[in-house]
C-alpha atoms as a PDB file:
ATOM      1  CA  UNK A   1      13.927 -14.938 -47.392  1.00  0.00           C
ATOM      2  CA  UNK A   2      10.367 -14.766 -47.215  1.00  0.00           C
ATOM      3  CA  UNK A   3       8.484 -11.940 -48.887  1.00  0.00           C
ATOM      4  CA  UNK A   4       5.410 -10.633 -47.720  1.00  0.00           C
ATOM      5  CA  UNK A   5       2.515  -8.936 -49.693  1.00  0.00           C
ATOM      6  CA  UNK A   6       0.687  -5.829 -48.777  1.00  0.00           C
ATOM      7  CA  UNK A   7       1.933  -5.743 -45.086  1.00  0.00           C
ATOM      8  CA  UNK A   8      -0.884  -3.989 -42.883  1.00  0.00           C
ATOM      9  CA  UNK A   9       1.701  -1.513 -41.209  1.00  0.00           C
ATOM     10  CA  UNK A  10       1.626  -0.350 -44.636  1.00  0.00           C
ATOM     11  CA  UNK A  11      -2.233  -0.537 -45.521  1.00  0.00           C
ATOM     12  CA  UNK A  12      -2.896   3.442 -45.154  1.00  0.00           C
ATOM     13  CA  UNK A  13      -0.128   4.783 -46.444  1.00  0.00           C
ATOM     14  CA  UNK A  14      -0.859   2.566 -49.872  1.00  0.00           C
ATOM     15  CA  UNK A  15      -4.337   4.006 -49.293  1.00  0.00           C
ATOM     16  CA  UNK A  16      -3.334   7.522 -49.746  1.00  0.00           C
ATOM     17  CA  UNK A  17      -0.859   6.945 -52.116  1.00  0.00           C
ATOM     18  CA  UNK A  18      -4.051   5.636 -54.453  1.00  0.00           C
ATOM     19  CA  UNK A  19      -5.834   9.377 -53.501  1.00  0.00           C
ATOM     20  CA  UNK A  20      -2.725  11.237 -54.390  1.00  0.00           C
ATOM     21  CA  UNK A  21      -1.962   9.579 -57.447  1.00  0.00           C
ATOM     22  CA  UNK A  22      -0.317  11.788 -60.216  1.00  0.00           C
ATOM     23  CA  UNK A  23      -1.965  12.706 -63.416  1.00  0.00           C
ATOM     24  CA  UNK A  24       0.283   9.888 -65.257  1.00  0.00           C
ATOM     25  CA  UNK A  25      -0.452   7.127 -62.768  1.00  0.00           C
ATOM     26  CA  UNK A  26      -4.223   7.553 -63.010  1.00  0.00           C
ATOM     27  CA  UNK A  27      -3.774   7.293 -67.240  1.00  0.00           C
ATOM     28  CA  UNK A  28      -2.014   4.540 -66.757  1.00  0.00           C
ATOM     29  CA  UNK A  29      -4.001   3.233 -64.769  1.00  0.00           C
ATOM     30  CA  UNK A  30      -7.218   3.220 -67.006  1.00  0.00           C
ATOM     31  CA  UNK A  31      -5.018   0.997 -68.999  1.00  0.00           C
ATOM     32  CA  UNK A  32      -4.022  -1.359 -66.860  1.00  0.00           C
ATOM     33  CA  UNK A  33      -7.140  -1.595 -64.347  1.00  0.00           C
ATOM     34  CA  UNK A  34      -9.929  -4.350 -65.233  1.00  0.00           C
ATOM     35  CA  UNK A  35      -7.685  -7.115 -67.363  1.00  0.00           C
ATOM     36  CA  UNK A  36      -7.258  -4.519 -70.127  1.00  0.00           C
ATOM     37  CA  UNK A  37      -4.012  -5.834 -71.156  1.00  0.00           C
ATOM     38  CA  UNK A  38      -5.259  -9.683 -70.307  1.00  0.00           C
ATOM     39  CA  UNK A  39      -3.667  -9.699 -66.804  1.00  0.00           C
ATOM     40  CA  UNK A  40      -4.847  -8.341 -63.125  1.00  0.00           C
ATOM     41  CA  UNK A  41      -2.917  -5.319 -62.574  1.00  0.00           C
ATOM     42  CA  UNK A  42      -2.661  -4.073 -59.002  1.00  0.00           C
ATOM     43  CA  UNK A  43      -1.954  -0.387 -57.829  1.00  0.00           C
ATOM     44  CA  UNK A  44       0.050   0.620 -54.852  1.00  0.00           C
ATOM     45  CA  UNK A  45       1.247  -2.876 -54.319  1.00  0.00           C
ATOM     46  CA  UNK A  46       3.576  -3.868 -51.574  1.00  0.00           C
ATOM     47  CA  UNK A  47       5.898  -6.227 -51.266  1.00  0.00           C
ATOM     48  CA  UNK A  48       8.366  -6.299 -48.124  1.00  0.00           C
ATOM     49  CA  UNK A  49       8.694  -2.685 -47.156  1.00  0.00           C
ATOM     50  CA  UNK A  50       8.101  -1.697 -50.865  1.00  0.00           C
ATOM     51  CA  UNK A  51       5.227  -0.250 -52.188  1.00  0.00           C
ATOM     52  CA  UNK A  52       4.958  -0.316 -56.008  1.00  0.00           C
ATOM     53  CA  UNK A  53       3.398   1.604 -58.317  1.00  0.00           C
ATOM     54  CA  UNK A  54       1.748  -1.279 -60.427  1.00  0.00           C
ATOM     55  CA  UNK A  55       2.186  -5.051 -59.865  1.00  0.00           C
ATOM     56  CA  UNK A  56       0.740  -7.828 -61.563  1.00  0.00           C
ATOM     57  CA  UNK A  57       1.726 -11.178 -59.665  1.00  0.00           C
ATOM     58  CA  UNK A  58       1.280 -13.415 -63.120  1.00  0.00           C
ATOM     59  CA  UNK A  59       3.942 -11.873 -64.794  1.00  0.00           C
ATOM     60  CA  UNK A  60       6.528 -10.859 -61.334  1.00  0.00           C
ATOM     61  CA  UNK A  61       5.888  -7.398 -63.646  1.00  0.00           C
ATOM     62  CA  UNK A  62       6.635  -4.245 -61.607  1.00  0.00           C
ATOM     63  CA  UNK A  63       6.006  -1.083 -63.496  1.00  0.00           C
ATOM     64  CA  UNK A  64       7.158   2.652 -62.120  1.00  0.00           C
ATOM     65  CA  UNK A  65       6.057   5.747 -62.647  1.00  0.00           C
ATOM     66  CA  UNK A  66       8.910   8.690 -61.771  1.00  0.00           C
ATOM     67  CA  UNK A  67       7.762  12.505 -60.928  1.00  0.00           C
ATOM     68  CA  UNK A  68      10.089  14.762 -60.129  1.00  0.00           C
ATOM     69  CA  UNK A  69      11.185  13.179 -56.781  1.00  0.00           C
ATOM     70  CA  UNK A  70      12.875  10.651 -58.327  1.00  0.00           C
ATOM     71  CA  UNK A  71      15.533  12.879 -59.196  1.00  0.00           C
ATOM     72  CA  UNK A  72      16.874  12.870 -55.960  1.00  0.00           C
ATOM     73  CA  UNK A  73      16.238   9.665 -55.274  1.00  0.00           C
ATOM     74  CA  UNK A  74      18.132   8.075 -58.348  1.00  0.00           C
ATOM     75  CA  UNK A  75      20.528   5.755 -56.303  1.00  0.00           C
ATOM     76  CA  UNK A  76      17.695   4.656 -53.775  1.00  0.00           C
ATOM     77  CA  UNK A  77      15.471   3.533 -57.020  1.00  0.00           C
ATOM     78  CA  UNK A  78      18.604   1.966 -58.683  1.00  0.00           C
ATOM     79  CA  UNK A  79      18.777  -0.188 -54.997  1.00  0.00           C
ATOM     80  CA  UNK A  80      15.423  -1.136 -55.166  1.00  0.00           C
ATOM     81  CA  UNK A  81      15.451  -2.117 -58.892  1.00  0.00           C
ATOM     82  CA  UNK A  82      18.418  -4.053 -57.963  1.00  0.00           C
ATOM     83  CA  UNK A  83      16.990  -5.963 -55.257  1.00  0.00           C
ATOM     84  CA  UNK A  84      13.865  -6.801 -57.185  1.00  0.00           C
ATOM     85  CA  UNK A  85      15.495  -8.169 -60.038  1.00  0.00           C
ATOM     86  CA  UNK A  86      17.171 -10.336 -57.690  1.00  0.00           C
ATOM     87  CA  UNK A  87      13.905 -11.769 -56.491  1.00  0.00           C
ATOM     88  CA  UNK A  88      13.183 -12.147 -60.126  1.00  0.00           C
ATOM     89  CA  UNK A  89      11.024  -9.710 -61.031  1.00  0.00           C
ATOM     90  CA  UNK A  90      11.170  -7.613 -64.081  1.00  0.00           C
ATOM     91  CA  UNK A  91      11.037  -3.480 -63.198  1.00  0.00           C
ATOM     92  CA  UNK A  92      10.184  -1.599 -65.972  1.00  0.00           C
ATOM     93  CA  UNK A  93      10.271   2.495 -64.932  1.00  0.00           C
ATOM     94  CA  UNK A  94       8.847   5.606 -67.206  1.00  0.00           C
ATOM     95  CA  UNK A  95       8.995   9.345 -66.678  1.00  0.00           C
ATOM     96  CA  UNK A  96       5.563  10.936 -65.820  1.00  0.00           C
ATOM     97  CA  UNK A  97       5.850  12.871 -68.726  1.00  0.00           C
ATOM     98  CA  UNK A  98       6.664   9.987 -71.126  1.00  0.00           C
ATOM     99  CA  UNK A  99       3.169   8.476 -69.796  1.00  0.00           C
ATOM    100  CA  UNK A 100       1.362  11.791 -70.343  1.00  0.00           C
ATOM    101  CA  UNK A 101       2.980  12.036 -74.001  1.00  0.00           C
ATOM    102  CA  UNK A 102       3.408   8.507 -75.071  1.00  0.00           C
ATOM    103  CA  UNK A 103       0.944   6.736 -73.704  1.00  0.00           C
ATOM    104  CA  UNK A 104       0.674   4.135 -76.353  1.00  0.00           C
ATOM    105  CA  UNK A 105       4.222   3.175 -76.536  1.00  0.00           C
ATOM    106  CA  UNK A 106       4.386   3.041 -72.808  1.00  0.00           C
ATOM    107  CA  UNK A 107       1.250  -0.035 -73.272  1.00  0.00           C
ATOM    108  CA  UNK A 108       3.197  -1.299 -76.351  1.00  0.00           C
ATOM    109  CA  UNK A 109       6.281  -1.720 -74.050  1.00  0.00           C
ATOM    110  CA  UNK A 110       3.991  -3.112 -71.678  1.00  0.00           C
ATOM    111  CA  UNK A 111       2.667  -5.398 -73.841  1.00  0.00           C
ATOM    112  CA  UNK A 112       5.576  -6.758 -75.572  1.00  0.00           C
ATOM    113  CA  UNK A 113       7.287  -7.755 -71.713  1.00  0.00           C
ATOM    114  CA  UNK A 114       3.763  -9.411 -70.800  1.00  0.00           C
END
């Protein structure tokens, strides 16, 4: 199966998922943006029909942020997780809240899977 990267079809609607980002995402973000953690970090990645969260390509490292739509979309994410790890990437997922609160451990998880 051939996967694609950032698909055009998909081009604007990765665009305004990067305006509408959530409080967590953009603190996350400022961790992960610029090599902070020694690797290229992408935001509103796609791959297939996908679009992630955070990517970085080095490390096959996807990283998820849940809001509160994720709670109704439990089996969907558990699908996609599923699929990924397949493909052989690693999926690591954290509550908004846990980013807002614990922002440190969330990079120290980060960290120790990079």
């Amino acid at each position: 199966m051939k996967l694609v990267h950032n698909l055009r079809e998909l081009a604007d609607r990765r665009r305004e998922l990067r305006k509408q980002s959530t409080e967590a995402e953009k603190l996350l973000w400022q961790e992960l943006r610029n090599n902070k953690l020694e690797l290229k970090f992408r935001r509103q990645y796609s791959i297939g029909g996908y679009i992630l969260d955070f990517y970085c390509s080095k490390k096959r490292l996807i990283v998820e942020i849940d809001g509160p739509i994720h709670n109704s979309s439990k089996e969907y994410d558990s699908i996609r997780d599923k699929h990924f790890r397949e493909l052989d990437y690693k999926v690591l997922r954290f509550k908004n809240n846990d980013v807002i609160n614990r922002l440190e451990s969330i990079i120290k998880e980060i960290k120790c899977y990079l």
